[in-house]
PDB file of N, CA and C in Angstrom:
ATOM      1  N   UNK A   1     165.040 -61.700   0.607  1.00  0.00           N
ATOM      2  CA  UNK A   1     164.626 -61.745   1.998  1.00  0.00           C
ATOM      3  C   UNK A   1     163.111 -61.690   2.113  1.00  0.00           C
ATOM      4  N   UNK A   2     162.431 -60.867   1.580  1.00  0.00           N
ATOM      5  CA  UNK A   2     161.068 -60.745   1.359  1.00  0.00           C
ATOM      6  C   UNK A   2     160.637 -59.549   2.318  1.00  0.00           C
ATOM      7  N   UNK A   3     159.151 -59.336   2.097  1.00  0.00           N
ATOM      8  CA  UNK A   3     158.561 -58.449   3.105  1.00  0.00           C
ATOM      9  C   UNK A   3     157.590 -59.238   4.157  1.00  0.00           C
ATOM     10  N   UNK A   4     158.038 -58.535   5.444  1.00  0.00           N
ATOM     11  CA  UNK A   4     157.124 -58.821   6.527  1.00  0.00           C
ATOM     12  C   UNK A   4     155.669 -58.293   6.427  1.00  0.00           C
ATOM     13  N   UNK A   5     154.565 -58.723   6.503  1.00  0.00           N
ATOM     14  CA  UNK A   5     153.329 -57.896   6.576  1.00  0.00           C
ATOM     15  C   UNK A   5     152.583 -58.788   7.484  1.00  0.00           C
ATOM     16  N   UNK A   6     152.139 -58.069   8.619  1.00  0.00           N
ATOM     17  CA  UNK A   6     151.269 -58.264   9.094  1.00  0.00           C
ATOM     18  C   UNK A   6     149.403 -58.694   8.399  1.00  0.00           C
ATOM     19  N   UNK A   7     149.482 -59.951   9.111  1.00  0.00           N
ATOM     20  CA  UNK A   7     147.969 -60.578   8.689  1.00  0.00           C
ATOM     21  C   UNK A   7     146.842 -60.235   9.856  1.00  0.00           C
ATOM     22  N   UNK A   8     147.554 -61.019  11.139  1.00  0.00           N
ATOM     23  CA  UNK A   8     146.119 -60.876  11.898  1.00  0.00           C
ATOM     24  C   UNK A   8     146.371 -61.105  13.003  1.00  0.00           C
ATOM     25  N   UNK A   9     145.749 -61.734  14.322  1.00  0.00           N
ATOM     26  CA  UNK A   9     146.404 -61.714  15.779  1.00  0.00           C
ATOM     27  C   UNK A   9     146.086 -63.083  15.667  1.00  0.00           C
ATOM     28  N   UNK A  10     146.404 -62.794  17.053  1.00  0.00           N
ATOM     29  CA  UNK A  10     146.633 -64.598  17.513  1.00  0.00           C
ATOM     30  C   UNK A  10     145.499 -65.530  17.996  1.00  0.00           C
ATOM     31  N   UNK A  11     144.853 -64.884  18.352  1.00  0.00           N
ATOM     32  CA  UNK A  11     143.001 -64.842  18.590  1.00  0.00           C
ATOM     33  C   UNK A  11     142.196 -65.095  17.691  1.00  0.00           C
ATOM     34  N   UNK A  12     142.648 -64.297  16.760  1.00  0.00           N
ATOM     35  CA  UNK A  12     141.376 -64.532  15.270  1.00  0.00           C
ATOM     36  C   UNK A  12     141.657 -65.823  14.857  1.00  0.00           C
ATOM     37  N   UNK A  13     142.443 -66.494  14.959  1.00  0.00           N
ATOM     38  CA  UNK A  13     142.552 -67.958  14.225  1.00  0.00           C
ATOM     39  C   UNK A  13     142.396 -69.107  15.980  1.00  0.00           C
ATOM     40  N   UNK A  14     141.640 -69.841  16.176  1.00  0.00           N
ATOM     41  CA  UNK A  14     141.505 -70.985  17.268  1.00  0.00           C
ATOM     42  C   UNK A  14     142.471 -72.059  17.010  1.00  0.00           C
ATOM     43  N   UNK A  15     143.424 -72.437  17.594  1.00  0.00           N
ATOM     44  CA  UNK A  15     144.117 -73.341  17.498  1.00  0.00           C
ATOM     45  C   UNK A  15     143.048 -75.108  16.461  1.00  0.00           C
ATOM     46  N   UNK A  16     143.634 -75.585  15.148  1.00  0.00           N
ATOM     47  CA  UNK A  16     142.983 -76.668  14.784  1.00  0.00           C
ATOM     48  C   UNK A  16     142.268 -75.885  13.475  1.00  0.00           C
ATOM     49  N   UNK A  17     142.269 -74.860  13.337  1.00  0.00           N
ATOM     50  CA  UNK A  17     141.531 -74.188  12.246  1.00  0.00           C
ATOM     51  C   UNK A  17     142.413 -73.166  11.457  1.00  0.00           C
ATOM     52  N   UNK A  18     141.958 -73.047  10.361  1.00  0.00           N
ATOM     53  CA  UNK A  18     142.301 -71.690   9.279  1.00  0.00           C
ATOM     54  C   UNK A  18     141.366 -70.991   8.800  1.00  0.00           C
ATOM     55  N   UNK A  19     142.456 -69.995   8.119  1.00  0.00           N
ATOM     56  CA  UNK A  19     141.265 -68.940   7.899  1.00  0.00           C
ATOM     57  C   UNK A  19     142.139 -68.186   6.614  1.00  0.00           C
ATOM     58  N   UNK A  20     141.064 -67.491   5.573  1.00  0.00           N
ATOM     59  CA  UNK A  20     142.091 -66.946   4.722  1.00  0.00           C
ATOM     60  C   UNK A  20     141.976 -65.471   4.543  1.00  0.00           C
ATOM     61  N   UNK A  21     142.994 -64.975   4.457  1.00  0.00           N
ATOM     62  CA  UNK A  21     143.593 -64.013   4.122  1.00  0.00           C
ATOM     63  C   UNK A  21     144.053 -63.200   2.867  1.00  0.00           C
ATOM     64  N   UNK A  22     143.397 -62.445   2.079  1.00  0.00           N
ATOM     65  CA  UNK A  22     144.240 -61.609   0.727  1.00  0.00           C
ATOM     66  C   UNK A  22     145.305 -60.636   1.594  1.00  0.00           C
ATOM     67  N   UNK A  23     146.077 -61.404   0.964  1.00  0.00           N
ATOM     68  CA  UNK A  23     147.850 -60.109   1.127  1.00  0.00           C
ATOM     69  C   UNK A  23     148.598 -59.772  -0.121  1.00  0.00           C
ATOM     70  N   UNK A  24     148.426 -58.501  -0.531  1.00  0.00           N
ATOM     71  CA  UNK A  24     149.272 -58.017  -0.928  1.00  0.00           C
ATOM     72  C   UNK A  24     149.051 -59.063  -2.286  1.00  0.00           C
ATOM     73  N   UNK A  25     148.189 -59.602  -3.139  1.00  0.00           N
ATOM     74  CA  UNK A  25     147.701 -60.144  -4.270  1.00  0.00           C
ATOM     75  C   UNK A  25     147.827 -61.683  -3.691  1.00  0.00           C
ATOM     76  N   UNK A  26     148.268 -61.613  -2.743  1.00  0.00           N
ATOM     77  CA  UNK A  26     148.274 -63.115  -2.408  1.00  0.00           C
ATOM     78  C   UNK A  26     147.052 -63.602  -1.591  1.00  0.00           C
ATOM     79  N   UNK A  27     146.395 -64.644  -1.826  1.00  0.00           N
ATOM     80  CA  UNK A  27     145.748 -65.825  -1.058  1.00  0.00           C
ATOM     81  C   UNK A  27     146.395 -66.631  -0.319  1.00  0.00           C
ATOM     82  N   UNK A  28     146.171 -66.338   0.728  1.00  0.00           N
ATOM     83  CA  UNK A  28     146.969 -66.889   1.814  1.00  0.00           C
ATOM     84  C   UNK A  28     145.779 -67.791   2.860  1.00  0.00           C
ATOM     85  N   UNK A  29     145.850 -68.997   3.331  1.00  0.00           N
ATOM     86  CA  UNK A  29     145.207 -69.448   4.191  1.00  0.00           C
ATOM     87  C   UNK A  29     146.373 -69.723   5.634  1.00  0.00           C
ATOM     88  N   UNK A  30     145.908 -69.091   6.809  1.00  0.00           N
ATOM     89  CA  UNK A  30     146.590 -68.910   7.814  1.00  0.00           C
ATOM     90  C   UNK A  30     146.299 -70.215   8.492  1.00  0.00           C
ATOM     91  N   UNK A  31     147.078 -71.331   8.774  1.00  0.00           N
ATOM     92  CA  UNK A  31     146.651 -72.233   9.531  1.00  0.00           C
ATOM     93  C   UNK A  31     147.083 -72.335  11.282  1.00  0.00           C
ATOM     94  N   UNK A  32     146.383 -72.574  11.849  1.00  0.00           N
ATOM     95  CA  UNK A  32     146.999 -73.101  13.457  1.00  0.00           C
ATOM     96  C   UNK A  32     146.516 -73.830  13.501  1.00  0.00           C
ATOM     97  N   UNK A  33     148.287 -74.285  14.611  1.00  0.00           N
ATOM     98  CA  UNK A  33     147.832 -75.758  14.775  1.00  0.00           C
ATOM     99  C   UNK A  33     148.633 -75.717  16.690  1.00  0.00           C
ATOM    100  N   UNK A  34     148.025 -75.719  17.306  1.00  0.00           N
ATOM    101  CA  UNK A  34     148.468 -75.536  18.945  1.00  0.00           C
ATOM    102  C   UNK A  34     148.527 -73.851  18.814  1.00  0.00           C
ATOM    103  N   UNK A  35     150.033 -73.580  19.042  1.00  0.00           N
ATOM    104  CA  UNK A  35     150.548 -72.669  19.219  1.00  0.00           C
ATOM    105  C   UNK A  35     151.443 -72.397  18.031  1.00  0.00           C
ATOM    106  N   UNK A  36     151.306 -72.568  17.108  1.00  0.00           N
ATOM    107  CA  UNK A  36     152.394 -73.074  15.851  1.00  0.00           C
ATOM    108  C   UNK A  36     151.429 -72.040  14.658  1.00  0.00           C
ATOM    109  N   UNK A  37     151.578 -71.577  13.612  1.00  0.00           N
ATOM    110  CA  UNK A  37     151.147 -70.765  12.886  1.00  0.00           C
ATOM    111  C   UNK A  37     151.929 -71.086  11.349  1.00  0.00           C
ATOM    112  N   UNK A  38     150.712 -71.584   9.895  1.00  0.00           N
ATOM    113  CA  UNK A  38     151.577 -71.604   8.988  1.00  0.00           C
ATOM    114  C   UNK A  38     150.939 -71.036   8.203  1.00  0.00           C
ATOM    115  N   UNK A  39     151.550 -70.921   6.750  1.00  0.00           N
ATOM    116  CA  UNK A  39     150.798 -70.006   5.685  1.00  0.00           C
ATOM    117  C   UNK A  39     150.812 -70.707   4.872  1.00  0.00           C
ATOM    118  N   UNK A  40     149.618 -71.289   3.695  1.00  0.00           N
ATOM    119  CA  UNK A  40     149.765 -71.829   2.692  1.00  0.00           C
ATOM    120  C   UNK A  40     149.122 -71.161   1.806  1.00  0.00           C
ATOM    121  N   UNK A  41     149.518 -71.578   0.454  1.00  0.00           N
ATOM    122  CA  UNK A  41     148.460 -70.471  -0.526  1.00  0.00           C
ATOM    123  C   UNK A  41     146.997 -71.370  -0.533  1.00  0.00           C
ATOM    124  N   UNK A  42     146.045 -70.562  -0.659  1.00  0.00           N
ATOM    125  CA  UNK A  42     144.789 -70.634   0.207  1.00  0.00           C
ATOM    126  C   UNK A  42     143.841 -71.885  -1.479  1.00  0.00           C
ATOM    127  N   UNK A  43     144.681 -71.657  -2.349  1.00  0.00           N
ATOM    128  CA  UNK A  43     143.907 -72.541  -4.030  1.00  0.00           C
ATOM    129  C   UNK A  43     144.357 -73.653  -3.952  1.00  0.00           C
ATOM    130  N   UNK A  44     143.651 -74.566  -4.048  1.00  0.00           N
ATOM    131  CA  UNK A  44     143.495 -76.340  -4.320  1.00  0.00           C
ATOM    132  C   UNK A  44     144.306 -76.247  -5.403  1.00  0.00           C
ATOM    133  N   UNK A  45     145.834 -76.632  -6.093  1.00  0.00           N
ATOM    134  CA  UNK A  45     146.226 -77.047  -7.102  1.00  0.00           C
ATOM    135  C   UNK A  45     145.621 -77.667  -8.126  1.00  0.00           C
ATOM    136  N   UNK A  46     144.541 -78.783  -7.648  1.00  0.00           N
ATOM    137  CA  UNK A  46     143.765 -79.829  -8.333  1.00  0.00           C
ATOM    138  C   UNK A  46     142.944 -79.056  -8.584  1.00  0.00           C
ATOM    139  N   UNK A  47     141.712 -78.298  -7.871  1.00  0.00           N
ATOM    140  CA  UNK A  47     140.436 -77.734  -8.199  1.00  0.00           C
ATOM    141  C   UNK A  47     140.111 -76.749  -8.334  1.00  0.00           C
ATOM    142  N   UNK A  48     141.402 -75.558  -7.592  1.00  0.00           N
ATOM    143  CA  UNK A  48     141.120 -73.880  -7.434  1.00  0.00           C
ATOM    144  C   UNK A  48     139.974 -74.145  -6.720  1.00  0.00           C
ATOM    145  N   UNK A  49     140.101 -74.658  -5.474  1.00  0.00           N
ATOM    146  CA  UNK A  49     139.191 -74.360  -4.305  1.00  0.00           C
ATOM    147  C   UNK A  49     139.882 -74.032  -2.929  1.00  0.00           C
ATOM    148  N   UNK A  50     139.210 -73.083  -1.847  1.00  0.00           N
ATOM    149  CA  UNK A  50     139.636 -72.833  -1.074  1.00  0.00           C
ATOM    150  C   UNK A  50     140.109 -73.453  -0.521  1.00  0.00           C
ATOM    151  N   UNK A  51     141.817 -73.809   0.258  1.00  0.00           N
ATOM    152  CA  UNK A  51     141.537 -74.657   1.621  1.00  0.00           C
ATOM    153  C   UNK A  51     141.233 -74.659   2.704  1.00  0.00           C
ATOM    154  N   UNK A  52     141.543 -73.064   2.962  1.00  0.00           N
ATOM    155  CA  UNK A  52     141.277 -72.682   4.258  1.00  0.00           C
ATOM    156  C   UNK A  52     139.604 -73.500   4.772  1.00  0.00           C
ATOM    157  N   UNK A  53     138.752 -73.947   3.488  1.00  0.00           N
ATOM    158  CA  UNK A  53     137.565 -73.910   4.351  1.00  0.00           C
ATOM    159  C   UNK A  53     137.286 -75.656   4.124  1.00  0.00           C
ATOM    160  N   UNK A  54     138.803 -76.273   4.393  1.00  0.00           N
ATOM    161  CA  UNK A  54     138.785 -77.964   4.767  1.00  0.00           C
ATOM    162  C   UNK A  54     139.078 -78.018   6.285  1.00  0.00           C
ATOM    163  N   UNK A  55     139.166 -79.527   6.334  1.00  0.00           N
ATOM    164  CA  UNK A  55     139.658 -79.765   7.774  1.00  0.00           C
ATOM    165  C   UNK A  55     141.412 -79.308   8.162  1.00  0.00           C
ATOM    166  N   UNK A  56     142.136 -79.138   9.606  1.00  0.00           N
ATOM    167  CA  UNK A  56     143.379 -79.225   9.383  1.00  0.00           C
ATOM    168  C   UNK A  56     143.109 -80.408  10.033  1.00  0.00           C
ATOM    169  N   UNK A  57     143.996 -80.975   9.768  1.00  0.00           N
ATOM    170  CA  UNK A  57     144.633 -82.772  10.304  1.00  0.00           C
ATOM    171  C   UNK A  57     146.320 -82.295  11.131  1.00  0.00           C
ATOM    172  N   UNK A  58     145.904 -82.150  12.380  1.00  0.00           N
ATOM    173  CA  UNK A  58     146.874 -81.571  13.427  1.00  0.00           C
ATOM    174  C   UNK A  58     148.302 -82.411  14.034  1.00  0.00           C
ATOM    175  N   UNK A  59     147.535 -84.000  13.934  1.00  0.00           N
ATOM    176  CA  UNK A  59     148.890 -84.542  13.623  1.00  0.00           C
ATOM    177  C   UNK A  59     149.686 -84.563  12.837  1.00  0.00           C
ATOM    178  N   UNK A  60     148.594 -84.679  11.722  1.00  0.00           N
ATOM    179  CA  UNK A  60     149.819 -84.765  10.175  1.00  0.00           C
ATOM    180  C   UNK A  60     150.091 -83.492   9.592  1.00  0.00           C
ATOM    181  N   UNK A  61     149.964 -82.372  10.348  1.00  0.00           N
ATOM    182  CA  UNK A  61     150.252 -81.382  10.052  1.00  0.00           C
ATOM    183  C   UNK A  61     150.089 -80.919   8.723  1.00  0.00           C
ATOM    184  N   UNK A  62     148.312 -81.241   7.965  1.00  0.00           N
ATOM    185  CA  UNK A  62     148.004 -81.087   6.794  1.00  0.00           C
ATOM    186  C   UNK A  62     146.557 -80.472   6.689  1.00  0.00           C
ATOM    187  N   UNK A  63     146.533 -80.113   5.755  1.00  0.00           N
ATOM    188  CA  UNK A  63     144.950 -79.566   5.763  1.00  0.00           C
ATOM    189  C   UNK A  63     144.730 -80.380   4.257  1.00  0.00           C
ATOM    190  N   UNK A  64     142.681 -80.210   4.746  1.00  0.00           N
ATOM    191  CA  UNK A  64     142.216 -81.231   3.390  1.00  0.00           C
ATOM    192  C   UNK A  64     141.624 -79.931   2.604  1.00  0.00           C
ATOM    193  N   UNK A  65     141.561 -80.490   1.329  1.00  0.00           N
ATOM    194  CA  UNK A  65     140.948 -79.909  -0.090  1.00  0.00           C
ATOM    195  C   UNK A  65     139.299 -79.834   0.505  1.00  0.00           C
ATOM    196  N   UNK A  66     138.158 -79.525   0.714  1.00  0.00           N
ATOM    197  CA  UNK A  66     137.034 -79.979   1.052  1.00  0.00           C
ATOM    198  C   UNK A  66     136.510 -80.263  -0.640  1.00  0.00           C
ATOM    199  N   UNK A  67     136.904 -80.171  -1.476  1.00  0.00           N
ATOM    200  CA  UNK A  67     136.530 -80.208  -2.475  1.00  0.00           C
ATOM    201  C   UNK A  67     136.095 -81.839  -2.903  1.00  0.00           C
ATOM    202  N   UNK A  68     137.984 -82.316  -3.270  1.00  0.00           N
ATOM    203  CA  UNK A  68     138.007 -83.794  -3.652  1.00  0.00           C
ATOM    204  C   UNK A  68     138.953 -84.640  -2.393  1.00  0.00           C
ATOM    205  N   UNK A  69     139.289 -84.124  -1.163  1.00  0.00           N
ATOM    206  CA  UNK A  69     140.401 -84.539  -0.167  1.00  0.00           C
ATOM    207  C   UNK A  69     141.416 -84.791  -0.086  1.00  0.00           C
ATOM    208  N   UNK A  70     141.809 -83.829  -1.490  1.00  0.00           N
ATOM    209  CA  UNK A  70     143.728 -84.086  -1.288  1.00  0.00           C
ATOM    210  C   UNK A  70     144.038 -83.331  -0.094  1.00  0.00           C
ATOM    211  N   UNK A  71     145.227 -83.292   0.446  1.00  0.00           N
ATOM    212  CA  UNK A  71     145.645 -82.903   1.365  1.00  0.00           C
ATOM    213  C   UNK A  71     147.079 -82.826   1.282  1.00  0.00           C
ATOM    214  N   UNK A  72     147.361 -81.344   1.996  1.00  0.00           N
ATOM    215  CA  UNK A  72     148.759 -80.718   1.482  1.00  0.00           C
ATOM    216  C   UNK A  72     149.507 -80.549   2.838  1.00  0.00           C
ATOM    217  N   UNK A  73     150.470 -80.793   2.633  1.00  0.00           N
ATOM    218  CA  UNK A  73     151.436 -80.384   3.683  1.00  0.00           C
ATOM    219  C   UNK A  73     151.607 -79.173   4.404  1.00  0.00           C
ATOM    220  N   UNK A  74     151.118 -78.344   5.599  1.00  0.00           N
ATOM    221  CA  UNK A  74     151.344 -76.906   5.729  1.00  0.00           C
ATOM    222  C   UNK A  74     152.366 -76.676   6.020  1.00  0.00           C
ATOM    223  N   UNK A  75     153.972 -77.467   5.726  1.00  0.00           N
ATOM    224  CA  UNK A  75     155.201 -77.459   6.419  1.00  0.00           C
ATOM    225  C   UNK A  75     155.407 -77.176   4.948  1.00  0.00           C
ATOM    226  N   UNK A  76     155.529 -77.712   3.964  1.00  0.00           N
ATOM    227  CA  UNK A  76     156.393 -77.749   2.234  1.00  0.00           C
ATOM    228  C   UNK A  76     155.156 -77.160   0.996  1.00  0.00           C
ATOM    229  N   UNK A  77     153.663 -77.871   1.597  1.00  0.00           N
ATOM    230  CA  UNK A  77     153.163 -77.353   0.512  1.00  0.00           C
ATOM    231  C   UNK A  77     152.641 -78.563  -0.647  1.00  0.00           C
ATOM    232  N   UNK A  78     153.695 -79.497  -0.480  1.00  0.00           N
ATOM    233  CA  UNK A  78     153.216 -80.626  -1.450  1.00  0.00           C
ATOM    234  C   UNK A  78     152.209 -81.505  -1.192  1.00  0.00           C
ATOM    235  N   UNK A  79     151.530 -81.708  -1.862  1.00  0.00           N
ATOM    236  CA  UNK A  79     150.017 -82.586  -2.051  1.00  0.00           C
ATOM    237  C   UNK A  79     150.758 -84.142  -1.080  1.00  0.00           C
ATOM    238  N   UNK A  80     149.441 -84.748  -0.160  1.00  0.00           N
ATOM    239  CA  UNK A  80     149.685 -86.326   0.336  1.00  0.00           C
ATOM    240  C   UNK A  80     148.811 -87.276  -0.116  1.00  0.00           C
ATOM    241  N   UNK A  81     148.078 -86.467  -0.506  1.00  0.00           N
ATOM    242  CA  UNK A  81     147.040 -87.559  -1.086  1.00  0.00           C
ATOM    243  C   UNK A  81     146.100 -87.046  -2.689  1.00  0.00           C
ATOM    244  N   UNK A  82     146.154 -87.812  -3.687  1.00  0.00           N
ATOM    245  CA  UNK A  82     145.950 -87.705  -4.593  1.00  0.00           C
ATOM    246  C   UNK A  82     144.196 -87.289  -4.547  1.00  0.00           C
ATOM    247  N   UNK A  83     143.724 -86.199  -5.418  1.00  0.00           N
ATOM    248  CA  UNK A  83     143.860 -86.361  -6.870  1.00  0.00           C
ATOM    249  C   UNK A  83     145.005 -85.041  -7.078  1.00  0.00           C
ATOM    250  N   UNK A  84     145.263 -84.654  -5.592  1.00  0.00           N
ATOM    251  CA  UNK A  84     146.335 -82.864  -6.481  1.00  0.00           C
ATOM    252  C   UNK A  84     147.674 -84.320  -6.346  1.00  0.00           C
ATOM    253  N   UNK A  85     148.248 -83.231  -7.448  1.00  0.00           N
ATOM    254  CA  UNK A  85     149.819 -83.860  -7.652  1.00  0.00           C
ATOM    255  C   UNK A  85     151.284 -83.047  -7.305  1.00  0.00           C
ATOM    256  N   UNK A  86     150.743 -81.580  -7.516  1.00  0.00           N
ATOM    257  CA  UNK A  86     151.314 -80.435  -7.823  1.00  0.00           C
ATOM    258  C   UNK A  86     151.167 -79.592  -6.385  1.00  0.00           C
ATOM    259  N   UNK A  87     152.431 -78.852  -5.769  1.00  0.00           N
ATOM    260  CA  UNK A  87     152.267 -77.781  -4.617  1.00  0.00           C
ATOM    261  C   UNK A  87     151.463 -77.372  -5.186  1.00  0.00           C
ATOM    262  N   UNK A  88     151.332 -76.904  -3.522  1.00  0.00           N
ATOM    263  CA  UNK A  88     150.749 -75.100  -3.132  1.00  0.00           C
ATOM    264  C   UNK A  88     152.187 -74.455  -2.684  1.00  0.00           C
ATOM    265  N   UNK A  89     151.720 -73.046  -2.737  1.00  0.00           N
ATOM    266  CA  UNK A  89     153.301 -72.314  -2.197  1.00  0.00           C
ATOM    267  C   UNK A  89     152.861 -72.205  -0.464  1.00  0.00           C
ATOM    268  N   UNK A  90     153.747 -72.197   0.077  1.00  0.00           N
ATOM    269  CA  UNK A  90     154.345 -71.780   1.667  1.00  0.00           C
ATOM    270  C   UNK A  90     155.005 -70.560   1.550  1.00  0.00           C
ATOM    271  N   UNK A  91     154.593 -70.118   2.562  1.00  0.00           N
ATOM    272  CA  UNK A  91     155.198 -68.827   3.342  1.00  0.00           C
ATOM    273  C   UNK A  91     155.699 -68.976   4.727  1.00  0.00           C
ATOM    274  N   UNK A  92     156.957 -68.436   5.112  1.00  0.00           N
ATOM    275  CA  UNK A  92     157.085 -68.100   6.207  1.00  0.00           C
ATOM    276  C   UNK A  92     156.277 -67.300   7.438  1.00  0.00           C
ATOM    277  N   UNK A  93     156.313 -67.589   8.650  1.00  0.00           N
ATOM    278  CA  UNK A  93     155.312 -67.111   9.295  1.00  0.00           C
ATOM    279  C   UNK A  93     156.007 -66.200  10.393  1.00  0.00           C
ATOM    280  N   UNK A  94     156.141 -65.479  10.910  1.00  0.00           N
ATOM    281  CA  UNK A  94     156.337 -64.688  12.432  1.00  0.00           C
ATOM    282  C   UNK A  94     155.793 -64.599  13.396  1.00  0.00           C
ATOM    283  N   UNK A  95     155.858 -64.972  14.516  1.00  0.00           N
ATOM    284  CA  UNK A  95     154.816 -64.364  15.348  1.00  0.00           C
ATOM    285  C   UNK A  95     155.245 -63.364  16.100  1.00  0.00           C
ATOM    286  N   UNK A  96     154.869 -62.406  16.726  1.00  0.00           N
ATOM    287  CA  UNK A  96     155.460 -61.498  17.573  1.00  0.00           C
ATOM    288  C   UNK A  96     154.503 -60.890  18.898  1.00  0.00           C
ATOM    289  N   UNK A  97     154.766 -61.471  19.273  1.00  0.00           N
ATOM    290  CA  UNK A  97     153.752 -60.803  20.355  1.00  0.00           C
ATOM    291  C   UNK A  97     152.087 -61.259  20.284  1.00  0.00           C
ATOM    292  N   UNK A  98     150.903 -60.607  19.918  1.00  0.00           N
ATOM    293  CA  UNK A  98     150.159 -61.044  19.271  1.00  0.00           C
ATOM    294  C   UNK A  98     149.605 -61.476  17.699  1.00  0.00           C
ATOM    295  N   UNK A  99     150.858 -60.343  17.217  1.00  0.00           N
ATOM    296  CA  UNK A  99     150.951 -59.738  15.739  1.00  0.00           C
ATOM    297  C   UNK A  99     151.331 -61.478  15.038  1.00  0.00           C
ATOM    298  N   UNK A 100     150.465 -61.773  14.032  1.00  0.00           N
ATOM    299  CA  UNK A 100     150.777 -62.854  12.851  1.00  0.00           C
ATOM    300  C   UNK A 100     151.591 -62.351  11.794  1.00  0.00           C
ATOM    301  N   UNK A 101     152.612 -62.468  11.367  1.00  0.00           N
ATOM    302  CA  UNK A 101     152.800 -61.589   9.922  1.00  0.00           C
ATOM    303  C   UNK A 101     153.443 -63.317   8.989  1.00  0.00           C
ATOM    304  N   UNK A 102     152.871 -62.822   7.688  1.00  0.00           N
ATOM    305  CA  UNK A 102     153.927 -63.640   7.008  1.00  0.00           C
ATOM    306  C   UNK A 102     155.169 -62.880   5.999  1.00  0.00           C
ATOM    307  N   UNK A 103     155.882 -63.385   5.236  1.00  0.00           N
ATOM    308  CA  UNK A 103     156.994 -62.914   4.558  1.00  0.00           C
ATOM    309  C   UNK A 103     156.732 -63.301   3.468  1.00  0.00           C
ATOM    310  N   UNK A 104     156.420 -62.351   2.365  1.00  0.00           N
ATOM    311  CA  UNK A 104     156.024 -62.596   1.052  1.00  0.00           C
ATOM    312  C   UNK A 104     157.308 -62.580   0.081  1.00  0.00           C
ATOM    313  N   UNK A 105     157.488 -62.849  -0.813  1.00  0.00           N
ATOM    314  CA  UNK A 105     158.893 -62.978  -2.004  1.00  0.00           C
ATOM    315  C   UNK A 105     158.563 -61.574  -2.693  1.00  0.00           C
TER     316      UNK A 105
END
């Protein structure tokens, strides 16, 4: 089932942007996108670079590498555009009220 832990409110992240988060040994980059909230692990597969500090792409519901511009799915995690080949992990997200939490394994 995993554990719930609270990350952050609903405020600290602007709808169109991320931001990252250490939880609990995890790197987590918190993305919004409207009103919608996802968690991806925050390391470039390809480069071990942050993503949180690429663009999100709000239609395609992806954020870019700022590194080399792969770009990963914040729904599954899997790379759309090459040079990554390989996920990132996803987390489940909660929202509750203002409270963000995700659900770690």
């Amino acid at each position: 089932m995993g554990t719930v832990v609270r990350v952050c409110s609903r405020d600290e992240i602007a709808p169109g942007t991320a931001r990252r988060f250490d939880v609990d040994g995890h790197c987590i980059a918190i993305v919004r996108i409207g009103d919608d909230f996802y968690a991806i692990g925050d390391r470039c597969s390809h480069a071990d670079y942050s993503l949180s500090e690429g663009d999100v792409w709000e239609d395609e519901r992806e954020i870019e590498c700022p590194k080399h511009g792969s770009t990963f799915s914040v729904i599954t995690g899997e790379p759309q555009t090459l040079p990554a080949t390989q996920p990132v992990p996803v987390y489940s997200t909660q929202v509750d009220g203002d409270d963000v939490s995700v659900v770690l394994p």
